[in-house]
PDB file of N, CA and C in Angstrom:
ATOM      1  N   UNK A   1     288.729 166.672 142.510  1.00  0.00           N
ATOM      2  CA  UNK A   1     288.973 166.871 141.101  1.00  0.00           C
ATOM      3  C   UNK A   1     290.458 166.682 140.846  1.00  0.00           C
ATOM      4  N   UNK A   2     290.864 166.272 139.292  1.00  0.00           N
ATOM      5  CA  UNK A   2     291.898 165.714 139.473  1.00  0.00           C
ATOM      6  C   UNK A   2     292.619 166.881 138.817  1.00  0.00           C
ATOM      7  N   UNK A   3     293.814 167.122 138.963  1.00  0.00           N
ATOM      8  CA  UNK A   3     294.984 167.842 138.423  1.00  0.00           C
ATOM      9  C   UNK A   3     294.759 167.985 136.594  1.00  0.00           C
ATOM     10  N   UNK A   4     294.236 167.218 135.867  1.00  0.00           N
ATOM     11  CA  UNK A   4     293.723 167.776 134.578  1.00  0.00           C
ATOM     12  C   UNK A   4     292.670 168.546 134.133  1.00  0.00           C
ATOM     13  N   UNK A   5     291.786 168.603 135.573  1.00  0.00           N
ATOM     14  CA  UNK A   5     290.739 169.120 135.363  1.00  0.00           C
ATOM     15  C   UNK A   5     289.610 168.197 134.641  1.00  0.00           C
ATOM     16  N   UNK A   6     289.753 167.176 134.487  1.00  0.00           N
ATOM     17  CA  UNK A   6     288.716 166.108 133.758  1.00  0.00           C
ATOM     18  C   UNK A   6     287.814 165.906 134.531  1.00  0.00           C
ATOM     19  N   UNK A   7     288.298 165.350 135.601  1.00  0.00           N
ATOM     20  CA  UNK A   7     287.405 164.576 136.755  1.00  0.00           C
ATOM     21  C   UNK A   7     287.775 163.307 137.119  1.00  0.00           C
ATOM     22  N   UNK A   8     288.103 163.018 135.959  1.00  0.00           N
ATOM     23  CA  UNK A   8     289.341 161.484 136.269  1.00  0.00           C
ATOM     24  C   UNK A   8     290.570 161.437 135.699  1.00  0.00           C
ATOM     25  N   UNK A   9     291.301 160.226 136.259  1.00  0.00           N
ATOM     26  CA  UNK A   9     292.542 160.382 135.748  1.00  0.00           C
ATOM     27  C   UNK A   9     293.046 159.416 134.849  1.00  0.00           C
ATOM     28  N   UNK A  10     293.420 159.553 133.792  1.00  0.00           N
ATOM     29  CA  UNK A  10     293.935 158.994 132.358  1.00  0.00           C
ATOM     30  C   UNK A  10     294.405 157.282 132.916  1.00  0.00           C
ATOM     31  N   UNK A  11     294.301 156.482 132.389  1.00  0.00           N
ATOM     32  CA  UNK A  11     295.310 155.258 132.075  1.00  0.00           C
ATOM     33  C   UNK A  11     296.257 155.217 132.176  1.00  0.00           C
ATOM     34  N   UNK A  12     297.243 154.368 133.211  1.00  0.00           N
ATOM     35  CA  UNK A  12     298.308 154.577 132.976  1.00  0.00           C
ATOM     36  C   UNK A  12     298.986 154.388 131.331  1.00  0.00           C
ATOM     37  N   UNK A  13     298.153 153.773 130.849  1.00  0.00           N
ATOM     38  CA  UNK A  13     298.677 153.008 129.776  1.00  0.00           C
ATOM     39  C   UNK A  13     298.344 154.001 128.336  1.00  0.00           C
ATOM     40  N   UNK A  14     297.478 154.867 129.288  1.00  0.00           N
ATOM     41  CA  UNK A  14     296.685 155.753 127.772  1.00  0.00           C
ATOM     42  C   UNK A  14     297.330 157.427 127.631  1.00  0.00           C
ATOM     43  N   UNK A  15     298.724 157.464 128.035  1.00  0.00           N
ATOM     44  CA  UNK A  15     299.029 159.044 128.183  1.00  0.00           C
ATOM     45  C   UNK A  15     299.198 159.965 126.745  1.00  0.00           C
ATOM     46  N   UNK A  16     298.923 160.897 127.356  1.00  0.00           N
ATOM     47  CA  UNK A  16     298.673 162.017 126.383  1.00  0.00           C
ATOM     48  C   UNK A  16     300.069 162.010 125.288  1.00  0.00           C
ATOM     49  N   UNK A  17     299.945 161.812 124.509  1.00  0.00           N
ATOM     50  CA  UNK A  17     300.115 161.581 123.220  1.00  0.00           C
ATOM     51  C   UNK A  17     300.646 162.919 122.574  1.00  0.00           C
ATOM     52  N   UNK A  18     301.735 163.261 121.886  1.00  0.00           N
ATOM     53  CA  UNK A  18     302.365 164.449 120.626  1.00  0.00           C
ATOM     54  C   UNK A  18     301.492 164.467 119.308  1.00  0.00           C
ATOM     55  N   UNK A  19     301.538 165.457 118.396  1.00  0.00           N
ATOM     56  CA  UNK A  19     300.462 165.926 117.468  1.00  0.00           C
ATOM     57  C   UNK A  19     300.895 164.117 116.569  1.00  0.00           C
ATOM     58  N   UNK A  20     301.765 164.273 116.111  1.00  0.00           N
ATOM     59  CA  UNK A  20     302.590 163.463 115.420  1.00  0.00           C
ATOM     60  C   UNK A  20     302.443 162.132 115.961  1.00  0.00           C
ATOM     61  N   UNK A  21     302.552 162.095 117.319  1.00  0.00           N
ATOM     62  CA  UNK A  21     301.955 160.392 117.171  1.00  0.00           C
ATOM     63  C   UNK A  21     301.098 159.868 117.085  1.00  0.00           C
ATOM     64  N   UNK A  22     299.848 161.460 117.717  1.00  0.00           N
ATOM     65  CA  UNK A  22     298.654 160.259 117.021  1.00  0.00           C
ATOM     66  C   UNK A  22     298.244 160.620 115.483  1.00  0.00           C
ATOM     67  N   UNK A  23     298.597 161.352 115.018  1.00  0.00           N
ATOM     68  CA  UNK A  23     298.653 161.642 113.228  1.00  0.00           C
ATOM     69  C   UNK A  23     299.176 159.949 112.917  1.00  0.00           C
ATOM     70  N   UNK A  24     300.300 159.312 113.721  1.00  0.00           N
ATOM     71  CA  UNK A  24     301.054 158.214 113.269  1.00  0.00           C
ATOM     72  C   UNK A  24     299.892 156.985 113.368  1.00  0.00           C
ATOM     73  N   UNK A  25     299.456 156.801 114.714  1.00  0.00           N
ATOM     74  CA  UNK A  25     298.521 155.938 115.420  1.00  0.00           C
ATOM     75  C   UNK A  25     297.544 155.919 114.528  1.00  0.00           C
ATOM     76  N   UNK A  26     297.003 157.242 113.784  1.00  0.00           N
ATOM     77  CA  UNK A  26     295.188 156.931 113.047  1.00  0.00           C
ATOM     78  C   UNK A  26     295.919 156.328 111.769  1.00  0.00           C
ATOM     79  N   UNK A  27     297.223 156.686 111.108  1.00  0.00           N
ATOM     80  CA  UNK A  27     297.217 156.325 109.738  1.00  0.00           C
ATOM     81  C   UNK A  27     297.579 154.801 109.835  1.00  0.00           C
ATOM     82  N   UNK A  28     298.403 154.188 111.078  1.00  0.00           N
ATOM     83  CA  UNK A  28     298.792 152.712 111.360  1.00  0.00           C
ATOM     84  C   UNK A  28     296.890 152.113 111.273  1.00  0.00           C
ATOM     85  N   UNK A  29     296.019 152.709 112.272  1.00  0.00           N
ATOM     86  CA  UNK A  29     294.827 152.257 112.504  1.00  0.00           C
ATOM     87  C   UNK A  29     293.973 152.195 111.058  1.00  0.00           C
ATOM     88  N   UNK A  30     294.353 152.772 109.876  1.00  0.00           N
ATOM     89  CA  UNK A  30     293.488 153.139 108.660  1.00  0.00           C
ATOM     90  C   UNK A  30     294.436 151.836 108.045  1.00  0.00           C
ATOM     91  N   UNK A  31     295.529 151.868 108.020  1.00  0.00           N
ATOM     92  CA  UNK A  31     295.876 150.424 107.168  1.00  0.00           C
ATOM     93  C   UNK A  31     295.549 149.560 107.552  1.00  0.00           C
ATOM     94  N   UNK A  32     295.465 149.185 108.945  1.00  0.00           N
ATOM     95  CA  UNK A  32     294.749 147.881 109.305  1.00  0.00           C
ATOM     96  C   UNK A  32     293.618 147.847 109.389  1.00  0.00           C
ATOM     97  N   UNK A  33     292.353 148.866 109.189  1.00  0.00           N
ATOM     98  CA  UNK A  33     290.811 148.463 109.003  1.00  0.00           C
ATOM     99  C   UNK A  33     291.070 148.234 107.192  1.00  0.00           C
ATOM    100  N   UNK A  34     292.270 149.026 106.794  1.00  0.00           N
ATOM    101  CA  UNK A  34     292.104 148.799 105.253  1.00  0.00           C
ATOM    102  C   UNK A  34     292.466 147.254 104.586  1.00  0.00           C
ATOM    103  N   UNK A  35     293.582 146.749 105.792  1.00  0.00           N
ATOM    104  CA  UNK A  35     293.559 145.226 105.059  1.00  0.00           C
ATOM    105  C   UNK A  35     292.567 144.207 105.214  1.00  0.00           C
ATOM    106  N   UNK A  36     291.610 144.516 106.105  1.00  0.00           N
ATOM    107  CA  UNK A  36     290.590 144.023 106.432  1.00  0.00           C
ATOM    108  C   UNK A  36     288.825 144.098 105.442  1.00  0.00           C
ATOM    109  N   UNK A  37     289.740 144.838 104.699  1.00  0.00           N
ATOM    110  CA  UNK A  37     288.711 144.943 103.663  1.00  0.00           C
ATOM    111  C   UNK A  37     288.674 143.434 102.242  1.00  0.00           C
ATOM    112  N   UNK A  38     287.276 143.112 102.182  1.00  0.00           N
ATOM    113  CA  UNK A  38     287.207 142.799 101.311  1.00  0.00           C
ATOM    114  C   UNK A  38     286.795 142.798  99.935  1.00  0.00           C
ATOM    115  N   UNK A  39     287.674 142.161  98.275  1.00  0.00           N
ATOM    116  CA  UNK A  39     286.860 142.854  97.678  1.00  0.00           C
ATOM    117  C   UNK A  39     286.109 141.710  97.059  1.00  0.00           C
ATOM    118  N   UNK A  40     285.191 142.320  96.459  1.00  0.00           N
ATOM    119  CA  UNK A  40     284.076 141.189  95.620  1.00  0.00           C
ATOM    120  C   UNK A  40     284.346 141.000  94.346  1.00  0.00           C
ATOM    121  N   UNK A  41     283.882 139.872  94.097  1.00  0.00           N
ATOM    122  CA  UNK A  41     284.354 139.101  92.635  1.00  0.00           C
ATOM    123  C   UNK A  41     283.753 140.101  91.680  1.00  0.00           C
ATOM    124  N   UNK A  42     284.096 139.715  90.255  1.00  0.00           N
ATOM    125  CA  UNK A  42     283.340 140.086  89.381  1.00  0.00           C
ATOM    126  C   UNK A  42     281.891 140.019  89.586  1.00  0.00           C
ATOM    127  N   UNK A  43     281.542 138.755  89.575  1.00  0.00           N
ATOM    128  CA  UNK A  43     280.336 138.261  90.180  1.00  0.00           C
ATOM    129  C   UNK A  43     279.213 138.605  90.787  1.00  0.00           C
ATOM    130  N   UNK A  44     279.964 138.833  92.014  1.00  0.00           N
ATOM    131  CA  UNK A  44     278.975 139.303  92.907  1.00  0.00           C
ATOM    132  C   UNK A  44     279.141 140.670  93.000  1.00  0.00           C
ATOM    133  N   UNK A  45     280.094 141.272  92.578  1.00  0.00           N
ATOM    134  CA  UNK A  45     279.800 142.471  92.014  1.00  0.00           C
ATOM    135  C   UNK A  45     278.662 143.602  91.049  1.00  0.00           C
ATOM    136  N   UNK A  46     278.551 142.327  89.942  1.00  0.00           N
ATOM    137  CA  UNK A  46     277.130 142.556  88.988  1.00  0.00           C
ATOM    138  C   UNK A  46     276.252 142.189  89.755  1.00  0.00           C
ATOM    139  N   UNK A  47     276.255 141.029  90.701  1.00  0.00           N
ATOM    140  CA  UNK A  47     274.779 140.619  91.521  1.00  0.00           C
ATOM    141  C   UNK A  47     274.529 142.012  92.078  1.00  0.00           C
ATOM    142  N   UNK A  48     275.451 142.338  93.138  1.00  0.00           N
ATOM    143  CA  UNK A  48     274.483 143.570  93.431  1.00  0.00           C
ATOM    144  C   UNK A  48     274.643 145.042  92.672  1.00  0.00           C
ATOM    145  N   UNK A  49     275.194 145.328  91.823  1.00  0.00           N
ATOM    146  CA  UNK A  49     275.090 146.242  90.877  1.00  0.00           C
ATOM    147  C   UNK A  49     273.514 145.854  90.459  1.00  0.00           C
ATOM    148  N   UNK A  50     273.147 145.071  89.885  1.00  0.00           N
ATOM    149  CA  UNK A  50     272.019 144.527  89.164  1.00  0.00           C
ATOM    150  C   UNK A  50     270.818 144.870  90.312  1.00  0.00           C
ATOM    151  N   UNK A  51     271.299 144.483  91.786  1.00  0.00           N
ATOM    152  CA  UNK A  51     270.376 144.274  93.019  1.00  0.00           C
ATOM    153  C   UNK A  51     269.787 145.963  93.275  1.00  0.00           C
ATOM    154  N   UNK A  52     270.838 146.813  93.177  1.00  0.00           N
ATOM    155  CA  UNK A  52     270.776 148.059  93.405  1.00  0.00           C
ATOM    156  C   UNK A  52     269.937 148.982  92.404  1.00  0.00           C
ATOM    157  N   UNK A  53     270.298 148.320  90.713  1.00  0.00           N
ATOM    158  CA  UNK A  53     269.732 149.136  90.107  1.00  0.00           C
ATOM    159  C   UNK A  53     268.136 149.029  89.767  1.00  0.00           C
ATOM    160  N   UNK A  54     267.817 147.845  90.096  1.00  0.00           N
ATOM    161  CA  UNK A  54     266.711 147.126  90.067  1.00  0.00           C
ATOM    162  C   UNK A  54     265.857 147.863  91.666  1.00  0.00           C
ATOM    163  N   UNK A  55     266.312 148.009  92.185  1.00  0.00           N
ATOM    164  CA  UNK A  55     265.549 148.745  93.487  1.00  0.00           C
ATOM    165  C   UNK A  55     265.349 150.229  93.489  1.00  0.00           C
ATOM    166  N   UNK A  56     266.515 151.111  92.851  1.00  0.00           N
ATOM    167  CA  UNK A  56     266.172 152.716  92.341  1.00  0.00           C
ATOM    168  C   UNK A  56     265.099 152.704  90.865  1.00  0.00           C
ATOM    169  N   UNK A  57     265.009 151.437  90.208  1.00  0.00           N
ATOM    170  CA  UNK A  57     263.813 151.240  89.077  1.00  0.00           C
ATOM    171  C   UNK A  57     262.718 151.343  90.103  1.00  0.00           C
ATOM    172  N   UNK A  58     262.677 150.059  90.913  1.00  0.00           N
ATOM    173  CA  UNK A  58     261.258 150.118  91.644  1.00  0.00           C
ATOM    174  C   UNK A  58     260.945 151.419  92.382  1.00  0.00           C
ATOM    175  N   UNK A  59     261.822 151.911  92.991  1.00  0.00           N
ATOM    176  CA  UNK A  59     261.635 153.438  93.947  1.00  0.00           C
ATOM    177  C   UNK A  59     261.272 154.416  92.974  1.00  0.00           C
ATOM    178  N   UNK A  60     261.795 154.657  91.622  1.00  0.00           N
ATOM    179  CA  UNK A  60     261.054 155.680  90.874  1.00  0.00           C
ATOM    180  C   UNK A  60     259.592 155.123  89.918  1.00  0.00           C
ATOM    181  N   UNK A  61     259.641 154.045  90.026  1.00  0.00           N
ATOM    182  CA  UNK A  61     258.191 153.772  89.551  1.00  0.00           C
ATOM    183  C   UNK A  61     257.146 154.158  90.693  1.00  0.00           C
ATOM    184  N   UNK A  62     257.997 153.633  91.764  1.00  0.00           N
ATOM    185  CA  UNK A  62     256.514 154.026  92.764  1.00  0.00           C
ATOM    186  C   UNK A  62     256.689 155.719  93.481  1.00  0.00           C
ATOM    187  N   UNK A  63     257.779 156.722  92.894  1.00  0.00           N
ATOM    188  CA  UNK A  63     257.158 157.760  93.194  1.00  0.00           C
ATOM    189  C   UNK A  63     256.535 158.006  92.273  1.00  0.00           C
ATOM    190  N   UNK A  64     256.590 158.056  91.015  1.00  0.00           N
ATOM    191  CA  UNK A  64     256.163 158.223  89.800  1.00  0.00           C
ATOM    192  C   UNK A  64     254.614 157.840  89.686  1.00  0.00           C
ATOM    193  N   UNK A  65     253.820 156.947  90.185  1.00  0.00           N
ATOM    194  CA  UNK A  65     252.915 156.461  90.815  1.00  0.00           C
ATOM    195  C   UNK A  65     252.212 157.383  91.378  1.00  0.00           C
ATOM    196  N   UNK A  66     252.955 157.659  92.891  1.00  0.00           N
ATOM    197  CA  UNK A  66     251.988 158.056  93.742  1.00  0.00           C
ATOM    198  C   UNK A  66     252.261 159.423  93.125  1.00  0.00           C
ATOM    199  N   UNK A  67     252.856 160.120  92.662  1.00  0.00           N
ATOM    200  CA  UNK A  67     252.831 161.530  91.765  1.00  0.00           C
ATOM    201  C   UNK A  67     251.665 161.860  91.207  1.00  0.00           C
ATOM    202  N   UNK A  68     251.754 160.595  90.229  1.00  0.00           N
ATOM    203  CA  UNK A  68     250.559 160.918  89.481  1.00  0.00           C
ATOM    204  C   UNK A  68     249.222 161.012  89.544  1.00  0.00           C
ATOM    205  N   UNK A  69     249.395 160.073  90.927  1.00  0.00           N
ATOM    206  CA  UNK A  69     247.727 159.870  91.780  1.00  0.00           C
ATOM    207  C   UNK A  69     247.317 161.022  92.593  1.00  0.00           C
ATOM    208  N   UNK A  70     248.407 161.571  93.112  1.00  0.00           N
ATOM    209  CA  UNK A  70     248.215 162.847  94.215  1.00  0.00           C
ATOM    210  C   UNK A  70     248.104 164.333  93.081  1.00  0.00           C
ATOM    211  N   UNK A  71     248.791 163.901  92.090  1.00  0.00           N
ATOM    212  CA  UNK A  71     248.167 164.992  91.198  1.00  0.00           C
ATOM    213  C   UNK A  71     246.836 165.367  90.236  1.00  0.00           C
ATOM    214  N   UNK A  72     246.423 163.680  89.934  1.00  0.00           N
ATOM    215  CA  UNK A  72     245.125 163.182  89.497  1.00  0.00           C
ATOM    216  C   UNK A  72     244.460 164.337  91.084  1.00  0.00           C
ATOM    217  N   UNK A  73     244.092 162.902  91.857  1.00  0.00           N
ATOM    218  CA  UNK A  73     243.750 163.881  93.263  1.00  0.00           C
ATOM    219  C   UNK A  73     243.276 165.695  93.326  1.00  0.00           C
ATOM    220  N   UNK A  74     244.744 166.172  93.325  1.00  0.00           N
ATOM    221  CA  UNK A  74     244.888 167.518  93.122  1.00  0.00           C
ATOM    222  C   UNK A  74     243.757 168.234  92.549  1.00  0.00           C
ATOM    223  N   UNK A  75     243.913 167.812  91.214  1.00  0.00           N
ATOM    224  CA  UNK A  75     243.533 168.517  89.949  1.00  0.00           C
ATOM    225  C   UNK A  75     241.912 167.888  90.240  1.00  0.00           C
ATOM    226  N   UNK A  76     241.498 167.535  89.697  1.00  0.00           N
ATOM    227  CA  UNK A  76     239.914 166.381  90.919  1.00  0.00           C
ATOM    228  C   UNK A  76     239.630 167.539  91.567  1.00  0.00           C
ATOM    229  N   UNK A  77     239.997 167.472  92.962  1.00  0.00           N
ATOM    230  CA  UNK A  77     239.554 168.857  94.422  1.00  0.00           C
ATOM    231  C   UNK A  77     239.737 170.360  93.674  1.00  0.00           C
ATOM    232  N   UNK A  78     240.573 170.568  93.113  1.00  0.00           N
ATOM    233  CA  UNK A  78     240.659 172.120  92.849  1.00  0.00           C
ATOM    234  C   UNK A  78     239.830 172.155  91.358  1.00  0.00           C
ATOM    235  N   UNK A  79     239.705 171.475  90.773  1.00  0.00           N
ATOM    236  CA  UNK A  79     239.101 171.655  89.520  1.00  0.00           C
ATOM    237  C   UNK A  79     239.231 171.777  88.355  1.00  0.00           C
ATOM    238  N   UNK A  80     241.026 171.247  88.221  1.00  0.00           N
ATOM    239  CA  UNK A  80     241.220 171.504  86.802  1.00  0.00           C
ATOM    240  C   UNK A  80     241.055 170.349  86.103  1.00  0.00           C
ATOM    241  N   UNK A  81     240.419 169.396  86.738  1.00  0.00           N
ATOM    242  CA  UNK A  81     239.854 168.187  86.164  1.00  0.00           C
ATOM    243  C   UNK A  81     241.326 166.964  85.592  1.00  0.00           C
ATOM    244  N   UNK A  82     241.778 166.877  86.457  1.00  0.00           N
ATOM    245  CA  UNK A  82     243.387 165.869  86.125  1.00  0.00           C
ATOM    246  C   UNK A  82     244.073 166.725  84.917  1.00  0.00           C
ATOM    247  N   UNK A  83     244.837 165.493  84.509  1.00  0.00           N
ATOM    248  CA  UNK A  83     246.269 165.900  83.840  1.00  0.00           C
ATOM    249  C   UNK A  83     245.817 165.927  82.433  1.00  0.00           C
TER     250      UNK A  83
END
């Protein structure tokens, strides 16, 4: 076992690090996944705005659906004769 108690021993290349540098290291690492961002046109912006809202329409029609069938159902078996 090694002198850190890990079980292995660090990288030479990877040593333990001050609070502050890696506070430094994640915020260097957040600007560069951040320039790597892209943004979308107007365009294709509304495409999938439009894509998205058009799919939470279809998802509440079809709970709305099977709601009404499992409550038809319901009311049927117990007897209050549907809605």
């Amino acid at each position: 076992m090694s002198a850190n108690g890990g079980g292995s021993t660090p990288a030479p290349d990877r040593q333990r690090r001050g609070l502050f540098a890696r506070i430094a290291l994640f915020l260097r690492q957040v600007v560069d996944e951040l320039r790597k961002v892209v943004t979308p046109t107007s365009e294709e912006l509304l495409r999938m705005t439009a894509v998205v809202l058009a799919f939470v329409a279809i998802m509440i029609l079809l709970v709305m659906g099977l709601d009404w069938l499992f409550g038809t159902l319901a009311g049927l078996t117990f007897g209050t004769g549907g809605r």
